[in-house]
PDB file of N, CA and C in Angstrom:
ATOM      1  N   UNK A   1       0.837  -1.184   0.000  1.00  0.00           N
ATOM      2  CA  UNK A   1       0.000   0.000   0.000  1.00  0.00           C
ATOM      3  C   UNK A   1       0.882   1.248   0.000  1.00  0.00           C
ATOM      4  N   UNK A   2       0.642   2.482  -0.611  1.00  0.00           N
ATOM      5  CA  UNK A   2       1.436   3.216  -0.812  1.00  0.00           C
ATOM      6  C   UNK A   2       0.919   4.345   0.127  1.00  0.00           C
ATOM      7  N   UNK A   3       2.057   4.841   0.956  1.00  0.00           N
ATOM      8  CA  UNK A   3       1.698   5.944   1.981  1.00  0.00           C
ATOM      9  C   UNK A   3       1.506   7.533   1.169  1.00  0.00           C
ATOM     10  N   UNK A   4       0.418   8.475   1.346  1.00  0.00           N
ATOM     11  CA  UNK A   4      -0.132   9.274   1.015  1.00  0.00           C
ATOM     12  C   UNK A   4       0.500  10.521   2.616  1.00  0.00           C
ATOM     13  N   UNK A   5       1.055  11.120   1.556  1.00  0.00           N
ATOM     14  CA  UNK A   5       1.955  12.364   2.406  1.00  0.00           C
ATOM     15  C   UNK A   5       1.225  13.611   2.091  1.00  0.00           C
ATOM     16  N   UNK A   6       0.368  14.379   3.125  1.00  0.00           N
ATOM     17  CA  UNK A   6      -0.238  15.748   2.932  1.00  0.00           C
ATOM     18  C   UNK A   6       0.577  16.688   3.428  1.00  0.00           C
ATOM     19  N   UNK A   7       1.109  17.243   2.068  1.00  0.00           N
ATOM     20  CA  UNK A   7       2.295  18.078   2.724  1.00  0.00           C
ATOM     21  C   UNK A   7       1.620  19.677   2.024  1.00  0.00           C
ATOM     22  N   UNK A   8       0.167  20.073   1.598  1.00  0.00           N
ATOM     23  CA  UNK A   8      -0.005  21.332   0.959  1.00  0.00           C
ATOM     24  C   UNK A   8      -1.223  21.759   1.847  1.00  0.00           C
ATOM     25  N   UNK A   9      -1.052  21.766   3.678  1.00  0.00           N
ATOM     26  CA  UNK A   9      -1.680  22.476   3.827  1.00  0.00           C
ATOM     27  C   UNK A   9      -1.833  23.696   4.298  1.00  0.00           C
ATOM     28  N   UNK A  10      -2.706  24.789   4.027  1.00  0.00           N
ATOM     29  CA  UNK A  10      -2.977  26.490   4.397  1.00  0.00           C
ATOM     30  C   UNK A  10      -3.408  26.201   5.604  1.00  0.00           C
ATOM     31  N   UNK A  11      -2.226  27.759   5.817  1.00  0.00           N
ATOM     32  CA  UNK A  11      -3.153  28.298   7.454  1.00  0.00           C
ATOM     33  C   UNK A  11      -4.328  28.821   7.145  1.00  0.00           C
ATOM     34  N   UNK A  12      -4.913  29.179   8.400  1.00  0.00           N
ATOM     35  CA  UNK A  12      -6.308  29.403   8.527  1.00  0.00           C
ATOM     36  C   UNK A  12      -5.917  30.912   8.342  1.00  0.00           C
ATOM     37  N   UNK A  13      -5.253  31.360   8.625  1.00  0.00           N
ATOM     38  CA  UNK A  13      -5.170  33.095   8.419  1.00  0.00           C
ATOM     39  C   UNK A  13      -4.389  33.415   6.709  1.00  0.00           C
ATOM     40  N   UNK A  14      -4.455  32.448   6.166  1.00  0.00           N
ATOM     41  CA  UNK A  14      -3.795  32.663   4.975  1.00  0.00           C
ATOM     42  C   UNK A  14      -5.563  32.185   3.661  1.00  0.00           C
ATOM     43  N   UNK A  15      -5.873  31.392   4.468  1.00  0.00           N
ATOM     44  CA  UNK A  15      -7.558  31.031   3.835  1.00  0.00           C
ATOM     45  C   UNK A  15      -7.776  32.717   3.934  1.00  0.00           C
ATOM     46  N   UNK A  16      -7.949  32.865   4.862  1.00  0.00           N
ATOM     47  CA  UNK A  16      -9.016  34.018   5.063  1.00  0.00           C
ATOM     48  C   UNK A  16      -8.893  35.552   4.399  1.00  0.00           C
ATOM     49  N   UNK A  17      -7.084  35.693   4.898  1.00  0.00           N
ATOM     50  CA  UNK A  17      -6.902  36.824   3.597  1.00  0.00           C
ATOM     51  C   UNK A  17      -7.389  36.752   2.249  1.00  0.00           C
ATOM     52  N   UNK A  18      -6.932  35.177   1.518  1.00  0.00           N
ATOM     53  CA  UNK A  18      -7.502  35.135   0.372  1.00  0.00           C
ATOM     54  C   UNK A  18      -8.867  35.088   0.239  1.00  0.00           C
ATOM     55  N   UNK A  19      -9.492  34.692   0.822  1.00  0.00           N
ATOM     56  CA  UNK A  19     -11.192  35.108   1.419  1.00  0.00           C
ATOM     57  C   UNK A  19     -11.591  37.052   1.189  1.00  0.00           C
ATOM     58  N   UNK A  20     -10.954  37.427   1.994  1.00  0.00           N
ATOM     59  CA  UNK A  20     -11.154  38.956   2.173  1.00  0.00           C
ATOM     60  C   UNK A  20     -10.540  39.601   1.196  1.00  0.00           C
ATOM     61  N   UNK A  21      -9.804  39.148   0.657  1.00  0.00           N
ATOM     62  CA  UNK A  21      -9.540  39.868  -1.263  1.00  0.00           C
ATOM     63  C   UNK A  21     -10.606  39.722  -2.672  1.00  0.00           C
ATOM     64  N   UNK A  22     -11.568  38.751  -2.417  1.00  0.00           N
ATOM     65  CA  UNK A  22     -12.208  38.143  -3.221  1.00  0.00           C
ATOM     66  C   UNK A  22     -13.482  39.858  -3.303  1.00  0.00           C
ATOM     67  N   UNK A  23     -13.851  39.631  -4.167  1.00  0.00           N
ATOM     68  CA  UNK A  23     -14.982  40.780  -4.575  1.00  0.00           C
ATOM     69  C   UNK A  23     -16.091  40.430  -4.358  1.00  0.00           C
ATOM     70  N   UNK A  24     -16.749  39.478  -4.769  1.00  0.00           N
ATOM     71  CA  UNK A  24     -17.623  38.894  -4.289  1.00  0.00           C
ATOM     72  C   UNK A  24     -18.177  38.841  -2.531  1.00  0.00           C
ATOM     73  N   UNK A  25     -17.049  38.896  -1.875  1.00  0.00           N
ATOM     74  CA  UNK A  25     -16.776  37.995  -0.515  1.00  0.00           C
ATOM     75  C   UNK A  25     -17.078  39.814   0.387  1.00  0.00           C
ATOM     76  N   UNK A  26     -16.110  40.336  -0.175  1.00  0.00           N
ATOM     77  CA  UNK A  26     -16.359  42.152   0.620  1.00  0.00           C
ATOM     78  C   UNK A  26     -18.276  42.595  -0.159  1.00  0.00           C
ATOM     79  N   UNK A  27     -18.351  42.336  -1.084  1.00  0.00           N
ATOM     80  CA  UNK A  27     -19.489  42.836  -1.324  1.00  0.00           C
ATOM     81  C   UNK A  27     -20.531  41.946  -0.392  1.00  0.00           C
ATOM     82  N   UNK A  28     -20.574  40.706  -0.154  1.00  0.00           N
ATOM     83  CA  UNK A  28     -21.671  39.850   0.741  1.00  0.00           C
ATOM     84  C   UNK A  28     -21.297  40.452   1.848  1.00  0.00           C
ATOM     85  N   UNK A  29     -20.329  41.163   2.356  1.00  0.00           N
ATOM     86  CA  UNK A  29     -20.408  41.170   4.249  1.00  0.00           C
ATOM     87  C   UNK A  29     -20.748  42.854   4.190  1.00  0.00           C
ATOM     88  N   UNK A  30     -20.147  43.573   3.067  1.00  0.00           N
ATOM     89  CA  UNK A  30     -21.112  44.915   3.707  1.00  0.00           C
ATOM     90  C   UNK A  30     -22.717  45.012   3.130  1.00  0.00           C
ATOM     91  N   UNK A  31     -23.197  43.910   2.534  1.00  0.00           N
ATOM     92  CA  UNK A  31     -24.644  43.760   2.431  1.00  0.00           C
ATOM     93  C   UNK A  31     -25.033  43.340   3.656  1.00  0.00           C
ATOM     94  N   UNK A  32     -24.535  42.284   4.580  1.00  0.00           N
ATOM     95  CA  UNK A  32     -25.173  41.947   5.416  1.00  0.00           C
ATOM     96  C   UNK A  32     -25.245  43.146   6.658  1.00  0.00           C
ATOM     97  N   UNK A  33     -23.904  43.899   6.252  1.00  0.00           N
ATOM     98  CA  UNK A  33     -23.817  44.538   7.504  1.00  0.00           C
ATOM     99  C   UNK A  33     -24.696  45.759   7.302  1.00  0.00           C
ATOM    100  N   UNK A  34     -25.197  45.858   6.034  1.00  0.00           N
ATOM    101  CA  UNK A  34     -26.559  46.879   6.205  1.00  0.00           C
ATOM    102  C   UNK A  34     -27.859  46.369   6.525  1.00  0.00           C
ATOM    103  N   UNK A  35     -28.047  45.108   6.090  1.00  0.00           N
ATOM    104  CA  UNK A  35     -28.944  44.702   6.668  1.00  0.00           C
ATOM    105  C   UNK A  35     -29.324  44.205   8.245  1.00  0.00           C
ATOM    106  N   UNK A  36     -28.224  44.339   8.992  1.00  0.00           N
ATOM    107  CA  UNK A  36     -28.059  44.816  10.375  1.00  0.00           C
ATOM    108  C   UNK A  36     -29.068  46.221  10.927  1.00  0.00           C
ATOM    109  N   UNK A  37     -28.938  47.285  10.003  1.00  0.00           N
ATOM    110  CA  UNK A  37     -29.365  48.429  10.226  1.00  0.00           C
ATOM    111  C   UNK A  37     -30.819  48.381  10.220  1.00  0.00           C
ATOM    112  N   UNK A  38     -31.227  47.576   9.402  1.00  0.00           N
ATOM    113  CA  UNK A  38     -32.958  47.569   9.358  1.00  0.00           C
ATOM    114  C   UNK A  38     -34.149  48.018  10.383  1.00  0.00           C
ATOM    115  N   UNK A  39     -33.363  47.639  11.872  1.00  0.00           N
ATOM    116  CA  UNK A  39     -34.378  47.817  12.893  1.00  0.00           C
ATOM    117  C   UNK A  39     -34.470  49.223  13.132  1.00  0.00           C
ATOM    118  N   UNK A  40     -32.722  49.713  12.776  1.00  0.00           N
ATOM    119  CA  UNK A  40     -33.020  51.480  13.258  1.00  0.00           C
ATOM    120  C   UNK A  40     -33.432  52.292  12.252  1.00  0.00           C
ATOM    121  N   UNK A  41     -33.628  51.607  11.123  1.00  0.00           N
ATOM    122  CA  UNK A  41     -34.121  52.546   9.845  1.00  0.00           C
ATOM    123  C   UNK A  41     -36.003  52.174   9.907  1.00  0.00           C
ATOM    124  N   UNK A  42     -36.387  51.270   9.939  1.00  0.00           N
ATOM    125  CA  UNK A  42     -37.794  51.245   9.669  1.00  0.00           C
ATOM    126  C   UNK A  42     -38.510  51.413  11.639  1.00  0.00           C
ATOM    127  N   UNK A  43     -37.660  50.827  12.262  1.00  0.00           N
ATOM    128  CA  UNK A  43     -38.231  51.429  13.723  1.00  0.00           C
ATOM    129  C   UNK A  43     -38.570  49.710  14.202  1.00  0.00           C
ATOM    130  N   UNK A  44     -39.024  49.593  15.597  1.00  0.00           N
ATOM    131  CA  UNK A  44     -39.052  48.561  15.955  1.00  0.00           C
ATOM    132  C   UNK A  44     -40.297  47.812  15.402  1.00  0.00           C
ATOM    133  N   UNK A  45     -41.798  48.533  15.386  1.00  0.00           N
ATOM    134  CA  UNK A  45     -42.771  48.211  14.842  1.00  0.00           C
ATOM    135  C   UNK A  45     -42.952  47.733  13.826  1.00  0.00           C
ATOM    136  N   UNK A  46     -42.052  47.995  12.907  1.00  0.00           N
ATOM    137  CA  UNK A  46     -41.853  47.470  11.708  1.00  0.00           C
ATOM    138  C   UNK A  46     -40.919  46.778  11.319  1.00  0.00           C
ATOM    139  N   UNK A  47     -39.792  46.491  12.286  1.00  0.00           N
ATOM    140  CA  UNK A  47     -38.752  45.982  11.910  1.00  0.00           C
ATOM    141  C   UNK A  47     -39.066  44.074  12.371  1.00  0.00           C
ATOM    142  N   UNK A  48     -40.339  44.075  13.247  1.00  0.00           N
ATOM    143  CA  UNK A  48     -40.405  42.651  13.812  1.00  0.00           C
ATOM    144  C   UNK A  48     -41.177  42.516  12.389  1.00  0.00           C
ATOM    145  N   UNK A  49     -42.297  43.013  11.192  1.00  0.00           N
ATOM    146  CA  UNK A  49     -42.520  42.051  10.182  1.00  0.00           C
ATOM    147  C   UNK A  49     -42.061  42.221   8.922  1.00  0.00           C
ATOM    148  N   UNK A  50     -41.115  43.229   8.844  1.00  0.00           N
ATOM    149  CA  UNK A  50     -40.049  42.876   7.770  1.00  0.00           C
ATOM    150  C   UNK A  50     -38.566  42.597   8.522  1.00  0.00           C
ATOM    151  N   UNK A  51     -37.765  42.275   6.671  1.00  0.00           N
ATOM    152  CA  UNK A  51     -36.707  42.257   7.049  1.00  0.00           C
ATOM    153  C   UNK A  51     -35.987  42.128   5.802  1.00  0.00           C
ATOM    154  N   UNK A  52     -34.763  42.784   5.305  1.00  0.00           N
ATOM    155  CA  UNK A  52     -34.363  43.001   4.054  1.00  0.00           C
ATOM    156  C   UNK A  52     -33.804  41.547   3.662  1.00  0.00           C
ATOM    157  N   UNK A  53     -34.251  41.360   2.344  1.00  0.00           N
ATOM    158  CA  UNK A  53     -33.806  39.822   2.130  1.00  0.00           C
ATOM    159  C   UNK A  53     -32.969  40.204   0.647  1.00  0.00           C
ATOM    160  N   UNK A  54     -32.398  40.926   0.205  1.00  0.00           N
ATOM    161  CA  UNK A  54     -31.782  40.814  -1.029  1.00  0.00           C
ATOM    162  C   UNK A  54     -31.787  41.768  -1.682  1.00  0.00           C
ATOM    163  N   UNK A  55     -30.458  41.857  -2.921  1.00  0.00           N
ATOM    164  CA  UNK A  55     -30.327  43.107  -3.549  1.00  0.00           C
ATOM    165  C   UNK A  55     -30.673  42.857  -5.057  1.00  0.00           C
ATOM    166  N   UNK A  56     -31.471  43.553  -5.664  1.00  0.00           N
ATOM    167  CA  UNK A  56     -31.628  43.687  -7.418  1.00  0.00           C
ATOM    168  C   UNK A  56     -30.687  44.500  -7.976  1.00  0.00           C
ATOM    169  N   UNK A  57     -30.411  43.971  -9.127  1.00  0.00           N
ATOM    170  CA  UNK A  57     -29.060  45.258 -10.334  1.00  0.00           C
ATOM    171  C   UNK A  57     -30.059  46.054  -9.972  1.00  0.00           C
ATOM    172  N   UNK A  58     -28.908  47.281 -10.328  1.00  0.00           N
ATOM    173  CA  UNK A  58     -29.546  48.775 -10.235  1.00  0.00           C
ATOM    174  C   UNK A  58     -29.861  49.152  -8.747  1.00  0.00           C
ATOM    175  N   UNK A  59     -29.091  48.174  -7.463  1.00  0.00           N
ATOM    176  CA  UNK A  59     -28.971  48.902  -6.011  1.00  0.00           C
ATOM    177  C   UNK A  59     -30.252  48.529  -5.565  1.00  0.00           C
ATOM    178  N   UNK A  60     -31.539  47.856  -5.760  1.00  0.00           N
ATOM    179  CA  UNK A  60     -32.483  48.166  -5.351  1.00  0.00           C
ATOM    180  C   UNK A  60     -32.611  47.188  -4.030  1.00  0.00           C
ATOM    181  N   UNK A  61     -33.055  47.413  -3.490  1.00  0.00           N
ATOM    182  CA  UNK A  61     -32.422  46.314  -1.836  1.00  0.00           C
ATOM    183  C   UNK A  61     -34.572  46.101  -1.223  1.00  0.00           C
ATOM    184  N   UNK A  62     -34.356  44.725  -1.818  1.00  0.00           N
ATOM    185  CA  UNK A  62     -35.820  43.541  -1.398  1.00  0.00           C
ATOM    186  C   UNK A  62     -35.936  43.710   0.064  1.00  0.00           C
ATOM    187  N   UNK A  63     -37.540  44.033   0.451  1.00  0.00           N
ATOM    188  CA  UNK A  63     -37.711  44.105   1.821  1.00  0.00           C
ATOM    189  C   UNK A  63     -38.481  42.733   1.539  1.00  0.00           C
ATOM    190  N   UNK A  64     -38.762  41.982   2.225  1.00  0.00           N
ATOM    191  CA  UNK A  64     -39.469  40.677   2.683  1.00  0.00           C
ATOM    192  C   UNK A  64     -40.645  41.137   4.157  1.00  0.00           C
ATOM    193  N   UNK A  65     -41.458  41.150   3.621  1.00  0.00           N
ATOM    194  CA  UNK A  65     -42.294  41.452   4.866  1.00  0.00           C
ATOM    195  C   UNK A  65     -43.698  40.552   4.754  1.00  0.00           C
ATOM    196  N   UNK A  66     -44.205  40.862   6.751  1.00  0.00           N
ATOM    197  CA  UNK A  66     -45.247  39.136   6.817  1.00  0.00           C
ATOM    198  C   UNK A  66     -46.410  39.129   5.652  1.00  0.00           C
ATOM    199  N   UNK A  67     -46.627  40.160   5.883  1.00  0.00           N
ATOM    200  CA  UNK A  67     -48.460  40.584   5.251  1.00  0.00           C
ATOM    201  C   UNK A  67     -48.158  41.367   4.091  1.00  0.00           C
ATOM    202  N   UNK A  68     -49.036  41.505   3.658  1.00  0.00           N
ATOM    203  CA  UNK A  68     -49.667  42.879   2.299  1.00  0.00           C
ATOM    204  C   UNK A  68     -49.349  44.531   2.815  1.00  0.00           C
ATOM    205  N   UNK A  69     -50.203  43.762   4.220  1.00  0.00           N
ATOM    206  CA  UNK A  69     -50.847  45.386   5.186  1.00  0.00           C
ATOM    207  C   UNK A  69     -48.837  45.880   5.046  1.00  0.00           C
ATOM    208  N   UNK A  70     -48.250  45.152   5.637  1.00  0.00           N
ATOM    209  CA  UNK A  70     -47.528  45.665   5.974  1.00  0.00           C
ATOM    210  C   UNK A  70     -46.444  46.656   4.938  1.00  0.00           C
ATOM    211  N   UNK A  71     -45.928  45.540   3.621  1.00  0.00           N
ATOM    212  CA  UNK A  71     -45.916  45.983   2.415  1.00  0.00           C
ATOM    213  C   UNK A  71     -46.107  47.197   1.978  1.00  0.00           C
ATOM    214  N   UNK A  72     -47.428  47.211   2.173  1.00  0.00           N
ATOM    215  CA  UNK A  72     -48.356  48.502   1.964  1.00  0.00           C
ATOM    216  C   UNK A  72     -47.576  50.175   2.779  1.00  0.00           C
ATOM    217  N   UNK A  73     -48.062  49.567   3.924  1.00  0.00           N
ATOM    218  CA  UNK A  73     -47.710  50.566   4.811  1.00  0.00           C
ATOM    219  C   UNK A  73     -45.792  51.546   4.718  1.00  0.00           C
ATOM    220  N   UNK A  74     -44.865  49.866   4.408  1.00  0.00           N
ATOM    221  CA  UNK A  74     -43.825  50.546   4.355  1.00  0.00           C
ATOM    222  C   UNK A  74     -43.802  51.349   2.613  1.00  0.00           C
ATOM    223  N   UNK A  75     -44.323  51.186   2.019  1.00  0.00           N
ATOM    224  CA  UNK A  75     -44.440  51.682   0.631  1.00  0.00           C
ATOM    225  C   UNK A  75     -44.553  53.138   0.762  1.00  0.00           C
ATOM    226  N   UNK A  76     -45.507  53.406   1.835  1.00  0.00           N
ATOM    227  CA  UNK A  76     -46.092  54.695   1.924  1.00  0.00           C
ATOM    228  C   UNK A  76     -44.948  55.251   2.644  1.00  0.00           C
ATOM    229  N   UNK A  77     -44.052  54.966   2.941  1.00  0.00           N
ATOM    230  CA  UNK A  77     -43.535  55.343   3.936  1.00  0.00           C
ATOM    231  C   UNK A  77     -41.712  55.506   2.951  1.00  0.00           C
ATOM    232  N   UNK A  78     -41.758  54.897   2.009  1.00  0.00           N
ATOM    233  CA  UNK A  78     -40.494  54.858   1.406  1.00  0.00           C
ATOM    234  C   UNK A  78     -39.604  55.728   1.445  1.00  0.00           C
ATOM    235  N   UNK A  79     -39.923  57.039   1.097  1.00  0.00           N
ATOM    236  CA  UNK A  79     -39.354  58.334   1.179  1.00  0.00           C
ATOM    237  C   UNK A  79     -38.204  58.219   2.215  1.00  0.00           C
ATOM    238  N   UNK A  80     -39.093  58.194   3.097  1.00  0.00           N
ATOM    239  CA  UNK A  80     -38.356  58.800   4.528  1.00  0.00           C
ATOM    240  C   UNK A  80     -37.786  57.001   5.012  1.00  0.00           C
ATOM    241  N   UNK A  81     -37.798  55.979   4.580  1.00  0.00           N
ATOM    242  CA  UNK A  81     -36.813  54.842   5.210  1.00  0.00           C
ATOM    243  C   UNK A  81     -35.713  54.971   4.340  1.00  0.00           C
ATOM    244  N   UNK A  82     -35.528  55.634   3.271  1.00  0.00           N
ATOM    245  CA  UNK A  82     -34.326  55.594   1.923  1.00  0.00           C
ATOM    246  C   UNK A  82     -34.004  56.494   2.676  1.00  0.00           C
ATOM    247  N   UNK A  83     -34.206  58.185   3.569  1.00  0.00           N
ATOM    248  CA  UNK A  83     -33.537  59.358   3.841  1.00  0.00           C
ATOM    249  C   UNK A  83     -33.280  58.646   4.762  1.00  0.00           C
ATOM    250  N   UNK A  84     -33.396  57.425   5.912  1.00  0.00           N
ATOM    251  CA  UNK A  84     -32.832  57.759   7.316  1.00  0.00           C
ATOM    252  C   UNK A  84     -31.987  56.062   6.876  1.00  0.00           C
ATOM    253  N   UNK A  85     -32.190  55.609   5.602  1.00  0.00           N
ATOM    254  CA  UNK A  85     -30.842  54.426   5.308  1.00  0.00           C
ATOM    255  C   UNK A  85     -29.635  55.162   4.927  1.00  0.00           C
ATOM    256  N   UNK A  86     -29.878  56.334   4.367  1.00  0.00           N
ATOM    257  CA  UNK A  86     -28.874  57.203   3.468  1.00  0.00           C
ATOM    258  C   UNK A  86     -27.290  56.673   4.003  1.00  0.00           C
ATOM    259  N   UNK A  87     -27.143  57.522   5.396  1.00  0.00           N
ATOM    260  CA  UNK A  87     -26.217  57.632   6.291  1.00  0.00           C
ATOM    261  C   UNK A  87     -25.265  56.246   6.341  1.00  0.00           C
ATOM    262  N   UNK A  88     -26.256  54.934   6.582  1.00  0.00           N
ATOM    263  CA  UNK A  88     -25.734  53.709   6.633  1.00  0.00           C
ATOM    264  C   UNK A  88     -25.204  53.425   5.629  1.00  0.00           C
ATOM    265  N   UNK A  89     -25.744  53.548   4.523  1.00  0.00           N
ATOM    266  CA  UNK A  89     -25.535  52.953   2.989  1.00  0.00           C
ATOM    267  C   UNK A  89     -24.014  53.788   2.589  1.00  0.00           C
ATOM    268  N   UNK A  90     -24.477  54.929   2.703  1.00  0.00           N
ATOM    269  CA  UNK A  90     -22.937  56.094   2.286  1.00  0.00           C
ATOM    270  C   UNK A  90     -21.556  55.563   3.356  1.00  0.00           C
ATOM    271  N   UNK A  91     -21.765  55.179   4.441  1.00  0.00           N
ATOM    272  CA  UNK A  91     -21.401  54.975   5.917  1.00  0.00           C
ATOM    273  C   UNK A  91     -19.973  53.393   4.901  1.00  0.00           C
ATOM    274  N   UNK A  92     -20.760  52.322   4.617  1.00  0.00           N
ATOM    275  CA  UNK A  92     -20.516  51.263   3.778  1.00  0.00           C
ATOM    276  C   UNK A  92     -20.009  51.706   2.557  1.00  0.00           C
ATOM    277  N   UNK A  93     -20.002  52.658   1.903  1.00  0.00           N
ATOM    278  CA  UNK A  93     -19.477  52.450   0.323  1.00  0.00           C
ATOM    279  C   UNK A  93     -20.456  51.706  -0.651  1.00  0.00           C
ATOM    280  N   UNK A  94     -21.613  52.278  -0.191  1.00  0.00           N
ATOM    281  CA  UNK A  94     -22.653  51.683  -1.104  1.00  0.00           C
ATOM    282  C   UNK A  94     -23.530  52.738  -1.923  1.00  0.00           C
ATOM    283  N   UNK A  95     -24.907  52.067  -2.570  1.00  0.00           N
ATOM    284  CA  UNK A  95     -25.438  52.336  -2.953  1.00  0.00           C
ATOM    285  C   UNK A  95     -27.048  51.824  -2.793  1.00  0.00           C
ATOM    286  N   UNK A  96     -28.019  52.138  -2.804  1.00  0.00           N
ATOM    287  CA  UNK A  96     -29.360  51.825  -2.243  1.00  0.00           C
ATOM    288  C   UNK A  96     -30.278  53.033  -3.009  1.00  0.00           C
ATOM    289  N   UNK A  97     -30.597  52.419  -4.543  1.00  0.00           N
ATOM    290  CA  UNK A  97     -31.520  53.696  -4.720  1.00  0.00           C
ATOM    291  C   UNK A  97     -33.227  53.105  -4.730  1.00  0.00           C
ATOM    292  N   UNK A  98     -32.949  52.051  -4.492  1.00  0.00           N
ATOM    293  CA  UNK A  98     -34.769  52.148  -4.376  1.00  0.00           C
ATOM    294  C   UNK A  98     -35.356  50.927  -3.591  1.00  0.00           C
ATOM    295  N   UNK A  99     -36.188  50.776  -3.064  1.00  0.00           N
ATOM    296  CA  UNK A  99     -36.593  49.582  -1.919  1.00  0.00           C
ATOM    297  C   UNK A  99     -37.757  48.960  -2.393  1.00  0.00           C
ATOM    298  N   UNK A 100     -38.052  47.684  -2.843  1.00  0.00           N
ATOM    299  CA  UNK A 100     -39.108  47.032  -3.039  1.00  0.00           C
ATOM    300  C   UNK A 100     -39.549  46.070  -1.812  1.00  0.00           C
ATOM    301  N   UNK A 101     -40.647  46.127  -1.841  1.00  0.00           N
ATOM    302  CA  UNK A 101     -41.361  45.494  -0.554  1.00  0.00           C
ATOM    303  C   UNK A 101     -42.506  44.315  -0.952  1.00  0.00           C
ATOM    304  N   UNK A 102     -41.700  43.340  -0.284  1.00  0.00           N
ATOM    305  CA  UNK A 102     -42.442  42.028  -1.148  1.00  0.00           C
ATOM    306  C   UNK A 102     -42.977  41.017  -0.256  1.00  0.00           C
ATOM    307  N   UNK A 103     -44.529  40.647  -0.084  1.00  0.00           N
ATOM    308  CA  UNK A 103     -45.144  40.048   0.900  1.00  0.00           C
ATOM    309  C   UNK A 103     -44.612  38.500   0.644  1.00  0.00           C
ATOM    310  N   UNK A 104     -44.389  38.098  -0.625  1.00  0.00           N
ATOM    311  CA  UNK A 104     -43.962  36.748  -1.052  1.00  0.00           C
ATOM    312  C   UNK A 104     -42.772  36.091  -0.639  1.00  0.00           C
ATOM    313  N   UNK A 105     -42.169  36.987  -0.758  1.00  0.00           N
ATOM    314  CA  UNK A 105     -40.604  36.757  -0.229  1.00  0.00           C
ATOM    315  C   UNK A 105     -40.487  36.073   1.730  1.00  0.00           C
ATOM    316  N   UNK A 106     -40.991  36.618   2.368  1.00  0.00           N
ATOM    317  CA  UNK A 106     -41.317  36.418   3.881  1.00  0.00           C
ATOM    318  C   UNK A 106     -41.293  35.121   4.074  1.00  0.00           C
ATOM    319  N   UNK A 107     -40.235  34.523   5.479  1.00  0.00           N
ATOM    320  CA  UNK A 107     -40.129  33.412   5.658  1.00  0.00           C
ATOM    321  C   UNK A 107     -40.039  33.381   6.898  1.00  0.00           C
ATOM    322  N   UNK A 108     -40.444  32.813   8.278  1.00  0.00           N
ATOM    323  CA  UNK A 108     -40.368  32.417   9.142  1.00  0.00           C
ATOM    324  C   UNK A 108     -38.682  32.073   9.946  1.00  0.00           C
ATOM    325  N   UNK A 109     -37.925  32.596  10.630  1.00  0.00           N
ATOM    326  CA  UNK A 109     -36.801  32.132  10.818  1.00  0.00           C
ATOM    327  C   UNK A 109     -37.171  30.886  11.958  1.00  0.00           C
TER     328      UNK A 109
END
């Protein structure tokens, strides 16, 4: 039987740099880390039945919420959750120009 010698393996801090160079990899963690912000941008009342689930080309950042009603309500309200995301989004090196609010999307964690 012939002995099998693993002699090519990476450190864990050498994974990870190459991890944190990747484009892909910086763009998924400052998405998530705006979607952190959600509770202080839409408020607590609204932040327990949505919750941002995803980004469309063209910046547009998917709200996932329980109901219609609710949908509804943040729709009306768009204006002013895009002026008080502004700060966060600019804050990140991003972009966020428009918010769709989608009752379908909503999933139970």
């Amino acid at each position: 039987m012939k002995k099998i010698l693993y002699t090519k393996f990476q450190y864990i801090d050498e994974l990870i740099t190459k991890l944190g160079e990747e484009k892909e990899f910086k763009r998924a963690i400052r998405r998530s880390n705006l979607y952190k912000f959600w509770t202080k941008v839409a408020g607590e009342k609204f932040s327990e039945y949505s919750k941002p689930y995803s980004m469309l080309k063209g910046n547009i950042m998917v709200i996932a919420c329980k109901t219609p009603t609710v949908a509804q309500e943040l729709m009306l309200r768009k204006t002013d959750l895009l002026t008080k995301l502004k700060p966060y989004v600019e804050s990140l090196k991003m972009t966020v120009t428009d918010l769709k609010f989608d009752s379908k999307k909503w999933h139970e964690d």
